[in-house]
C-alpha atoms as a PDB file:
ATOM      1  CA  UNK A   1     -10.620  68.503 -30.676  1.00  0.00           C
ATOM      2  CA  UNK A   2      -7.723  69.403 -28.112  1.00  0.00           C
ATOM      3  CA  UNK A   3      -9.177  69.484 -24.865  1.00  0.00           C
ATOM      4  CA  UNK A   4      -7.374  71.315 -21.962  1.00  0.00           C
ATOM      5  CA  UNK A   5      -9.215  69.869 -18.718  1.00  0.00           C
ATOM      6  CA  UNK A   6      -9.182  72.042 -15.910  1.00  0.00           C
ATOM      7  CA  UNK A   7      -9.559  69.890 -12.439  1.00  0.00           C
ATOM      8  CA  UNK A   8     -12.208  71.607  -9.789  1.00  0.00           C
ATOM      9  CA  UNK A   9     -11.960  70.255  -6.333  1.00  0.00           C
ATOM     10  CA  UNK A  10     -13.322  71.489  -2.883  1.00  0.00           C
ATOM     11  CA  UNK A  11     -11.167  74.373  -1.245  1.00  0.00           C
ATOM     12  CA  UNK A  12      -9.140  75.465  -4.754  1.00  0.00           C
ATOM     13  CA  UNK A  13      -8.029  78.427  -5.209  1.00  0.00           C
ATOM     14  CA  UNK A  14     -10.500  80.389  -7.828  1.00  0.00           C
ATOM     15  CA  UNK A  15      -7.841  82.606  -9.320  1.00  0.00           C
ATOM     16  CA  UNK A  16      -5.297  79.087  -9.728  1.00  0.00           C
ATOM     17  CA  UNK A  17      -8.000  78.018 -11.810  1.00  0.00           C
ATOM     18  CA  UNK A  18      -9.209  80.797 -13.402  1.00  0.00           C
ATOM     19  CA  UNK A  19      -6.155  82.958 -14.327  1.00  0.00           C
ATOM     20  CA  UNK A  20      -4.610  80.194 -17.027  1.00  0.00           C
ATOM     21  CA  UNK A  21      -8.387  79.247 -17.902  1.00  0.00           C
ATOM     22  CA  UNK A  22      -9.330  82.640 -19.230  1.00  0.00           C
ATOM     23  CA  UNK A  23      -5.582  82.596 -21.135  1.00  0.00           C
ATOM     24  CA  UNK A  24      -6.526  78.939 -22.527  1.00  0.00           C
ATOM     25  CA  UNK A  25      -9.550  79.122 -23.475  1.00  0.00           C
ATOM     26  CA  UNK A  26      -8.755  81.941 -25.557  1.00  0.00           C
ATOM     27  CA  UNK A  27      -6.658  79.542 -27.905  1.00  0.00           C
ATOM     28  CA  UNK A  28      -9.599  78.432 -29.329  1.00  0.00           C
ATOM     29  CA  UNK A  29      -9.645  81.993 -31.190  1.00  0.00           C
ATOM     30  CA  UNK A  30      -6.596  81.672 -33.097  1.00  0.00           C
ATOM     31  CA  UNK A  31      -7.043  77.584 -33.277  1.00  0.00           C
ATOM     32  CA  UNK A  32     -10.418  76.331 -33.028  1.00  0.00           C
ATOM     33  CA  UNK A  33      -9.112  72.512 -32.752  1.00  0.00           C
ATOM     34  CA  UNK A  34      -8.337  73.896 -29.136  1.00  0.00           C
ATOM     35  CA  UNK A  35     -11.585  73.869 -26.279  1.00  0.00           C
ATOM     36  CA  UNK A  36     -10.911  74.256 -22.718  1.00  0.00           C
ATOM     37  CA  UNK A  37     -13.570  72.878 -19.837  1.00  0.00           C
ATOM     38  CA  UNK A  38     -13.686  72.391 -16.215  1.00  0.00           C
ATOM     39  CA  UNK A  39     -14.149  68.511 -14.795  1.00  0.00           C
ATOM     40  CA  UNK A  40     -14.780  67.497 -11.506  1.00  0.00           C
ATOM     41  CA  UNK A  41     -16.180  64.268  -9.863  1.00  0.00           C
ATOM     42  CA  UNK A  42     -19.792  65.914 -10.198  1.00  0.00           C
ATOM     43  CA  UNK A  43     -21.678  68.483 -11.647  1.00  0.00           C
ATOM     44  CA  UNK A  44     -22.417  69.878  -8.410  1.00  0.00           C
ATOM     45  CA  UNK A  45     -21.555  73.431  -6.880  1.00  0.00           C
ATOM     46  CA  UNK A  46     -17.758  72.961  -5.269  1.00  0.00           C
ATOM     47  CA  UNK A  47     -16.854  75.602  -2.201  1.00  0.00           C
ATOM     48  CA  UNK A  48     -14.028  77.222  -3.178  1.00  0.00           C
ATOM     49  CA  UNK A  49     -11.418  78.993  -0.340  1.00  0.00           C
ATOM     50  CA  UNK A  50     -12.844  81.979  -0.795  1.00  0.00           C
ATOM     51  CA  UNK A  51     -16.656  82.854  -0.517  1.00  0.00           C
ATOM     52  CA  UNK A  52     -17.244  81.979  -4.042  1.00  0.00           C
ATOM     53  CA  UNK A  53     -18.456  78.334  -5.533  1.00  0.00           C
ATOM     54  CA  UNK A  54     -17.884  76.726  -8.632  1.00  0.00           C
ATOM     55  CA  UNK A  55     -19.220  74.408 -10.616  1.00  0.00           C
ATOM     56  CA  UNK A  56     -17.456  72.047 -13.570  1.00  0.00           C
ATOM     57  CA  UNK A  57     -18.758  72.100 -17.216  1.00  0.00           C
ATOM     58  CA  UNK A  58     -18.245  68.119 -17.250  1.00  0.00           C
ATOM     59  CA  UNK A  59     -17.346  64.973 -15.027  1.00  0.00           C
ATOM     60  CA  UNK A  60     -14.070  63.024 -14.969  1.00  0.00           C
ATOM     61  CA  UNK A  61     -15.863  60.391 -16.924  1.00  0.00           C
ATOM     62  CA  UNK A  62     -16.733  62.734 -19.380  1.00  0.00           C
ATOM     63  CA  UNK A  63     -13.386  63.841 -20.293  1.00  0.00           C
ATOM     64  CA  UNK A  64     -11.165  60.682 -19.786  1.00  0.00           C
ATOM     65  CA  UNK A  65      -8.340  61.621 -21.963  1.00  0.00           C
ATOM     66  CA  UNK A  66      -7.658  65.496 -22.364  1.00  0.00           C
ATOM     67  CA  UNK A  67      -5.321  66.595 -24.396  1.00  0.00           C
ATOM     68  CA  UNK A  68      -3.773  68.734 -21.364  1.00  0.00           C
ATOM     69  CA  UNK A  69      -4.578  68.393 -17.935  1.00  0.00           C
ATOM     70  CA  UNK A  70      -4.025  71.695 -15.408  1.00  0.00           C
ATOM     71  CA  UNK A  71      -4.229  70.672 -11.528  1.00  0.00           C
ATOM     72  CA  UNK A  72      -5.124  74.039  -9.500  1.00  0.00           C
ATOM     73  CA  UNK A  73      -3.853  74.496  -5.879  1.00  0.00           C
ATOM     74  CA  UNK A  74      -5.135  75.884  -2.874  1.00  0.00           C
ATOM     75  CA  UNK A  75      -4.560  75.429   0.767  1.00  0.00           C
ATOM     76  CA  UNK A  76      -6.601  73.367   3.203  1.00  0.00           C
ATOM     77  CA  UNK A  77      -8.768  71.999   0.198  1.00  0.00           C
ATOM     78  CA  UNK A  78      -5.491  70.983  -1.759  1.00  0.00           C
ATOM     79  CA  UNK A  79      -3.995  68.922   1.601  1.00  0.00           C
ATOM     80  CA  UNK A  80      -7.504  67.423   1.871  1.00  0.00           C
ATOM     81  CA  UNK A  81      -7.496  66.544  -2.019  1.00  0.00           C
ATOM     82  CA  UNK A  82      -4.118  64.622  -1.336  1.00  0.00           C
ATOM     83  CA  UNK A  83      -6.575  61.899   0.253  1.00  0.00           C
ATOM     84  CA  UNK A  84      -8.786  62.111  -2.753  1.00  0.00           C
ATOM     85  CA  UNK A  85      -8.630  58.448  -4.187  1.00  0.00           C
ATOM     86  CA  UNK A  86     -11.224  59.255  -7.116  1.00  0.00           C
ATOM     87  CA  UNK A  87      -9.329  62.545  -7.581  1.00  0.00           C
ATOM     88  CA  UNK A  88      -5.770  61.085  -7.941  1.00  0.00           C
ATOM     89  CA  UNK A  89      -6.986  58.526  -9.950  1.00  0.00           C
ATOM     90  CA  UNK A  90      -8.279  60.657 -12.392  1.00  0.00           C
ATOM     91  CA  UNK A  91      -5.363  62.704 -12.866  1.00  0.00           C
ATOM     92  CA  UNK A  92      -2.812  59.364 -12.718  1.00  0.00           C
ATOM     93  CA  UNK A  93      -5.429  58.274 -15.717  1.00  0.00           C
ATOM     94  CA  UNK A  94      -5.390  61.376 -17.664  1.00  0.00           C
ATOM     95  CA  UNK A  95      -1.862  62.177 -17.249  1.00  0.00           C
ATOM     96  CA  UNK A  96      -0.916  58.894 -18.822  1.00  0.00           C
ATOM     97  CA  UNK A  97      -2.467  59.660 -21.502  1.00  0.00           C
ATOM     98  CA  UNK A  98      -2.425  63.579 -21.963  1.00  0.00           C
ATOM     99  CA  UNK A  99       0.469  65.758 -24.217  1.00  0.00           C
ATOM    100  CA  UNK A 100       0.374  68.479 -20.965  1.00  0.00           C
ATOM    101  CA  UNK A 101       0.022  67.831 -17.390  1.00  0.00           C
ATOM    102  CA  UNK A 102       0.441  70.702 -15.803  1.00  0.00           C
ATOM    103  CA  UNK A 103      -0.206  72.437 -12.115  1.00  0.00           C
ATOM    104  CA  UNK A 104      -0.603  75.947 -10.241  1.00  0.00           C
ATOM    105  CA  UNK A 105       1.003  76.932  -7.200  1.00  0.00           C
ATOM    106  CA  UNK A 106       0.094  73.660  -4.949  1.00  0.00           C
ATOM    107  CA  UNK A 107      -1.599  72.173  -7.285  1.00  0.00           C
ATOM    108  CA  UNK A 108       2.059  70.302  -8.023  1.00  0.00           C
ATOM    109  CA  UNK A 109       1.276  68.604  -4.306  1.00  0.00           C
ATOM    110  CA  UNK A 110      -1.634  66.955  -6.054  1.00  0.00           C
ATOM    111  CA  UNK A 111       0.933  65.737  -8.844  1.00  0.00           C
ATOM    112  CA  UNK A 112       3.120  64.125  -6.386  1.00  0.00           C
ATOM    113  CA  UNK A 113       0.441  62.289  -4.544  1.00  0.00           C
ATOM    114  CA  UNK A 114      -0.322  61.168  -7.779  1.00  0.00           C
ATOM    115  CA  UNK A 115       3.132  60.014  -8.358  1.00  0.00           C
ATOM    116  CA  UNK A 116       3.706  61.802 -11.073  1.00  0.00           C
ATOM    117  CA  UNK A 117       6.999  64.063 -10.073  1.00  0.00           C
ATOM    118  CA  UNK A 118       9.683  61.439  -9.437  1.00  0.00           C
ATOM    119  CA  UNK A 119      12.825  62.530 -10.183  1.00  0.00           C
ATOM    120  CA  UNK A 120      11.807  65.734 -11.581  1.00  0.00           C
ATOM    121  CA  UNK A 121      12.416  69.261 -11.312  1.00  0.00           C
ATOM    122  CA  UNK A 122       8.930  71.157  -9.769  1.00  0.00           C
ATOM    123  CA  UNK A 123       8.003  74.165  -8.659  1.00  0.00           C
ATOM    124  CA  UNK A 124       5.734  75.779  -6.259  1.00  0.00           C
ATOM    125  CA  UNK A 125       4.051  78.074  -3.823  1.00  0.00           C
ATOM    126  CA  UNK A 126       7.310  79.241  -1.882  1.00  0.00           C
ATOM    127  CA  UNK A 127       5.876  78.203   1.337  1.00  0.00           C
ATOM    128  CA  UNK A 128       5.720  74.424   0.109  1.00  0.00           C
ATOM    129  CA  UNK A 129       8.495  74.537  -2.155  1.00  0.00           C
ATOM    130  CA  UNK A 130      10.389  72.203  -0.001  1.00  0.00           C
ATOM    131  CA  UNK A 131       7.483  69.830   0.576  1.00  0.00           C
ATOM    132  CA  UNK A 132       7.556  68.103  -3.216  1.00  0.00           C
ATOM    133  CA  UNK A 133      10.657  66.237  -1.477  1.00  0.00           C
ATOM    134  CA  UNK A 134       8.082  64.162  -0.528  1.00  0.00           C
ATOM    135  CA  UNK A 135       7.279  63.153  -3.191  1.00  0.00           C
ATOM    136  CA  UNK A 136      10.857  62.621  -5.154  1.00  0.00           C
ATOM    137  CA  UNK A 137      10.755  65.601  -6.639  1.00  0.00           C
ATOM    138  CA  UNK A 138      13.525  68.027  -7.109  1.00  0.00           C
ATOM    139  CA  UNK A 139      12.335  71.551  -5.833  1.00  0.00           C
ATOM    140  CA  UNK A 140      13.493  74.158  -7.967  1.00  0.00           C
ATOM    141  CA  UNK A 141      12.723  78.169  -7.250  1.00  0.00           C
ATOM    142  CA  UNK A 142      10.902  79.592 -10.379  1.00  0.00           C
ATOM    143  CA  UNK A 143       8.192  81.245 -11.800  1.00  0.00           C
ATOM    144  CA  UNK A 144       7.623  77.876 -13.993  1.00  0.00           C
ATOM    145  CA  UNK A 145       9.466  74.131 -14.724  1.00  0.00           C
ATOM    146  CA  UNK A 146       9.011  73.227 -18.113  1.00  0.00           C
ATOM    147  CA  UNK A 147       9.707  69.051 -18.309  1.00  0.00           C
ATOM    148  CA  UNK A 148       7.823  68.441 -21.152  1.00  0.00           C
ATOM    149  CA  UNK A 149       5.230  65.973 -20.393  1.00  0.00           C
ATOM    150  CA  UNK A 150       4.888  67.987 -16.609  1.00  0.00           C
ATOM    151  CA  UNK A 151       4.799  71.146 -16.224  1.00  0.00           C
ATOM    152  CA  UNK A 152       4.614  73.067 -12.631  1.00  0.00           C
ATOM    153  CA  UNK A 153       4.188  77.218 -11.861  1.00  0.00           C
ATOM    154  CA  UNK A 154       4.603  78.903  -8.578  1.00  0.00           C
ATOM    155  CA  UNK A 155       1.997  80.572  -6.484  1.00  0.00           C
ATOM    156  CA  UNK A 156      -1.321  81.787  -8.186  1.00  0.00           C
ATOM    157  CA  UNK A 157      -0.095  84.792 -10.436  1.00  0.00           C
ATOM    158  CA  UNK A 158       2.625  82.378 -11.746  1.00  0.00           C
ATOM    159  CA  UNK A 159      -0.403  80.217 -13.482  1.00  0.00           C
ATOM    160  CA  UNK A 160      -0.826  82.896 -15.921  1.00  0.00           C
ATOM    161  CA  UNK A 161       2.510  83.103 -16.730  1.00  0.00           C
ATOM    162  CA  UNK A 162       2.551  79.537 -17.160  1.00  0.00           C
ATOM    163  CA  UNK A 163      -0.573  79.273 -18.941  1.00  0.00           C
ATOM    164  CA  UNK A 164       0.834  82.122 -21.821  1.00  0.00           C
ATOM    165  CA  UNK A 165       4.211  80.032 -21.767  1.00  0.00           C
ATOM    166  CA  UNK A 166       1.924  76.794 -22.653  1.00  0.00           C
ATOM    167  CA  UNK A 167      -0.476  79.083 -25.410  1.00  0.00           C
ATOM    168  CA  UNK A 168       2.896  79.815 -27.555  1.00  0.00           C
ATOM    169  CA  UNK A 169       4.177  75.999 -26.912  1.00  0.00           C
ATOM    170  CA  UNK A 170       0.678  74.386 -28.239  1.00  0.00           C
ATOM    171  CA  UNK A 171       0.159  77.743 -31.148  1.00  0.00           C
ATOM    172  CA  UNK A 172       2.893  80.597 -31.527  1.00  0.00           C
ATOM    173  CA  UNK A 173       4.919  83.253 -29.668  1.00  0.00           C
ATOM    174  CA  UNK A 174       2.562  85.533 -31.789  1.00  0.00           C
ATOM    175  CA  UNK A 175      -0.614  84.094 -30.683  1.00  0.00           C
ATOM    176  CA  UNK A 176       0.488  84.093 -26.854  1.00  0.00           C
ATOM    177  CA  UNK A 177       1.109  87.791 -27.477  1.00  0.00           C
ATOM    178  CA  UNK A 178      -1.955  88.438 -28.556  1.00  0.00           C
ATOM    179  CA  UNK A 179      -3.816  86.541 -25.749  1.00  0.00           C
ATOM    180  CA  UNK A 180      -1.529  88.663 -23.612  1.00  0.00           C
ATOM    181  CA  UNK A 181      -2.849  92.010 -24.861  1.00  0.00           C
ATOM    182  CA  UNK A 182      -6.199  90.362 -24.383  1.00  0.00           C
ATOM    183  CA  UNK A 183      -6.107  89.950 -20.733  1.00  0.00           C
ATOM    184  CA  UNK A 184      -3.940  93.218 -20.390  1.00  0.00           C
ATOM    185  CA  UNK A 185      -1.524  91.355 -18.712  1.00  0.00           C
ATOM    186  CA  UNK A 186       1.342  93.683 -17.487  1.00  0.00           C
ATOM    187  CA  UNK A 187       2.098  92.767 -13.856  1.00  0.00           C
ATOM    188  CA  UNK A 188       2.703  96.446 -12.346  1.00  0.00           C
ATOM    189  CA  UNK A 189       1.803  96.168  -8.365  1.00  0.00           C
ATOM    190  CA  UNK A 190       1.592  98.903  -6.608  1.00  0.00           C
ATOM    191  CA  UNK A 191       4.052  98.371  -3.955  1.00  0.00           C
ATOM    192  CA  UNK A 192       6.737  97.075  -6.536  1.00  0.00           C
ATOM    193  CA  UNK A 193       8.142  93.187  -6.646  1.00  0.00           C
ATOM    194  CA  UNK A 194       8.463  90.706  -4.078  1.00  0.00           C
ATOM    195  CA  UNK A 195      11.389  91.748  -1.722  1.00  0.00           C
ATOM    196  CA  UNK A 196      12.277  87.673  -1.287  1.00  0.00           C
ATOM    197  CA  UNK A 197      15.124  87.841   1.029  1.00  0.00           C
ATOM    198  CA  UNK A 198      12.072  89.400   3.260  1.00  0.00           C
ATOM    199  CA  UNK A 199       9.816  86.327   3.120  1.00  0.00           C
ATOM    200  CA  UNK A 200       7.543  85.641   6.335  1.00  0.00           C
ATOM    201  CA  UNK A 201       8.760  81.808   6.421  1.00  0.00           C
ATOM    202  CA  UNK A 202       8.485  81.393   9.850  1.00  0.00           C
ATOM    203  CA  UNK A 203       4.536  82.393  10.215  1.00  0.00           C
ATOM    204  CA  UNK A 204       4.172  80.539   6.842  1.00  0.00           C
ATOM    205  CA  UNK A 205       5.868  77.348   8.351  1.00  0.00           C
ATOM    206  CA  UNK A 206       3.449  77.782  11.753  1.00  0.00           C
ATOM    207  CA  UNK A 207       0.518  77.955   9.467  1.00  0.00           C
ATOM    208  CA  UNK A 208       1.069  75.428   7.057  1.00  0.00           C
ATOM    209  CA  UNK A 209       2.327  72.847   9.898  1.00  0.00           C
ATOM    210  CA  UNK A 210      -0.881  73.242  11.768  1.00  0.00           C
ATOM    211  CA  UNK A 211      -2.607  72.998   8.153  1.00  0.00           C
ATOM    212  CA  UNK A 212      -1.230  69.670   7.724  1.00  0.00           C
ATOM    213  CA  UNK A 213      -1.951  68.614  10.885  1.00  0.00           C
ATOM    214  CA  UNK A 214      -5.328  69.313  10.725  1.00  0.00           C
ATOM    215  CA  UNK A 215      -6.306  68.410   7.209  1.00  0.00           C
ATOM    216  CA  UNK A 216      -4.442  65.122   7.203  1.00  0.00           C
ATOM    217  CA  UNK A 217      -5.154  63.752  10.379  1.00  0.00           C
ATOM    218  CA  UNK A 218      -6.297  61.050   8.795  1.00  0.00           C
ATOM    219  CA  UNK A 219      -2.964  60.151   7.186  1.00  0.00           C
ATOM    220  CA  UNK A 220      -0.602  60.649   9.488  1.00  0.00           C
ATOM    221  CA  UNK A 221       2.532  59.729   7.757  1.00  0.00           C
ATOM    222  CA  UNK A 222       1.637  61.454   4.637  1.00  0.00           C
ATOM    223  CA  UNK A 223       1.261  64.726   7.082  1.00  0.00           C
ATOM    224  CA  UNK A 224       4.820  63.704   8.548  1.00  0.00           C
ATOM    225  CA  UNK A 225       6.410  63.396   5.989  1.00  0.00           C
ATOM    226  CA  UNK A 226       5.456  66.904   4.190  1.00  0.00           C
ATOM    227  CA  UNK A 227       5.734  68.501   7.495  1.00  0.00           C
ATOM    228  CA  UNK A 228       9.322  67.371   7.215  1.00  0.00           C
ATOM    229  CA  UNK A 229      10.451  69.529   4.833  1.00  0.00           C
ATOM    230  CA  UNK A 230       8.629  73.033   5.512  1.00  0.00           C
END
């Protein structure tokens, strides 16, 4: 069985995690050696950032060696995970060992405290894009970074693209298709595309800074040295 582990932590992002959950899971249709779950440190109900909770299918211990690994992002609950000793762990673990490690929007934040983006290319949320400096990482601006072993997608909606772009890697172009008629998926939002050259950096930057300050005060430097590069 080729398990794709989906990591729940406190303060995620629901539709980071569920977006490219409901696309893989679906692989198990066309390939039923395929299974995705949900592991966290406990079985327990996790907040999420939104008033919504969550709870994992199985524990870290229970799934020691996916076949893929997908790290969700968030915002205050993904700079508080980055001090998560037991989460980092598990993903340094499971990465080692796993075809896939992938992440959503700032989930890839989570991958660099884990150490795992050194001297790569990585993507995303645009607001922290500059941030995986950090962590050695080379930040590039798009929708996905394919390195083979790592894989990183920009903010939220990008998961799913990510997550279809992973279904034809593991199956077919056919059978990421068909998962794509599945979920319907034909981005047409109602106030057209992303107008990027209009990006609200600056509140952004005032946000996030006082994010970081707040949610890492107990590592200082880490929170210097990510506030660095917003």
């Amino acid at each position: 069985m080729k398990t794709i582990a989906f990591v729940l932590y406190p303060g995620l992002t629901p539709l980071d995690l569920i977006g490219p959950l409901q696309v893989l899971a679906s692989l198990r249709h066309a390939d039923p050696s395929f299974e995705a779950t949900v592991v966290a440190e406990s079985l327990d109900p996790v907040h999420s950032d939104i008033p919504l909770s969550l709870t994992a299918e199985r524990t870290f211990d229970d799934v020691p060696a996916p076949y893929a690994l997908v790290v969700p992002g968030g915002q205050a609950g993904t700079l508080r995970a980055l001090t998560n000793e037991r989460l980092l762990d598990y993903v340094r673990s499971a990465a080692a060992r796993a075809e896939v490690t992938a992440s959503v929007c700032t989930g890839s934040l989570i991958l660099g405290a884990a150490g795992l983006l050194e001297g790569r290319e990585a993507t995303t949320h645009w607001s922290f894009l500059e941030a995986l400096r950090a962590f050695g990482a080379m930040p590039v601006s798009r929708r996905w970074v394919d390195e083979g072993k790592i894989l990183t997608a920009a903010g939220v909606a990008a998961g799913i693209d990510m997550a279809l772009h992973l279904a034809a890697r593991f199956t077919s172009e056919d059978v990421a298709k068909f998962l794509q008629f599945g979920i319907e998926y034909d981005p047409e939002p109602p106030f057209g595309g992303l107008d990027w050259s209009a990006t609200p950096r600056e509140l952004f930057t005032t946000m996030a800074t006082a994010s970081i300050r707040e949610e890492l005060s107990g590592a200082p430097e880490l929170g210097a040295r990510l506030a660095a590069h917003l």
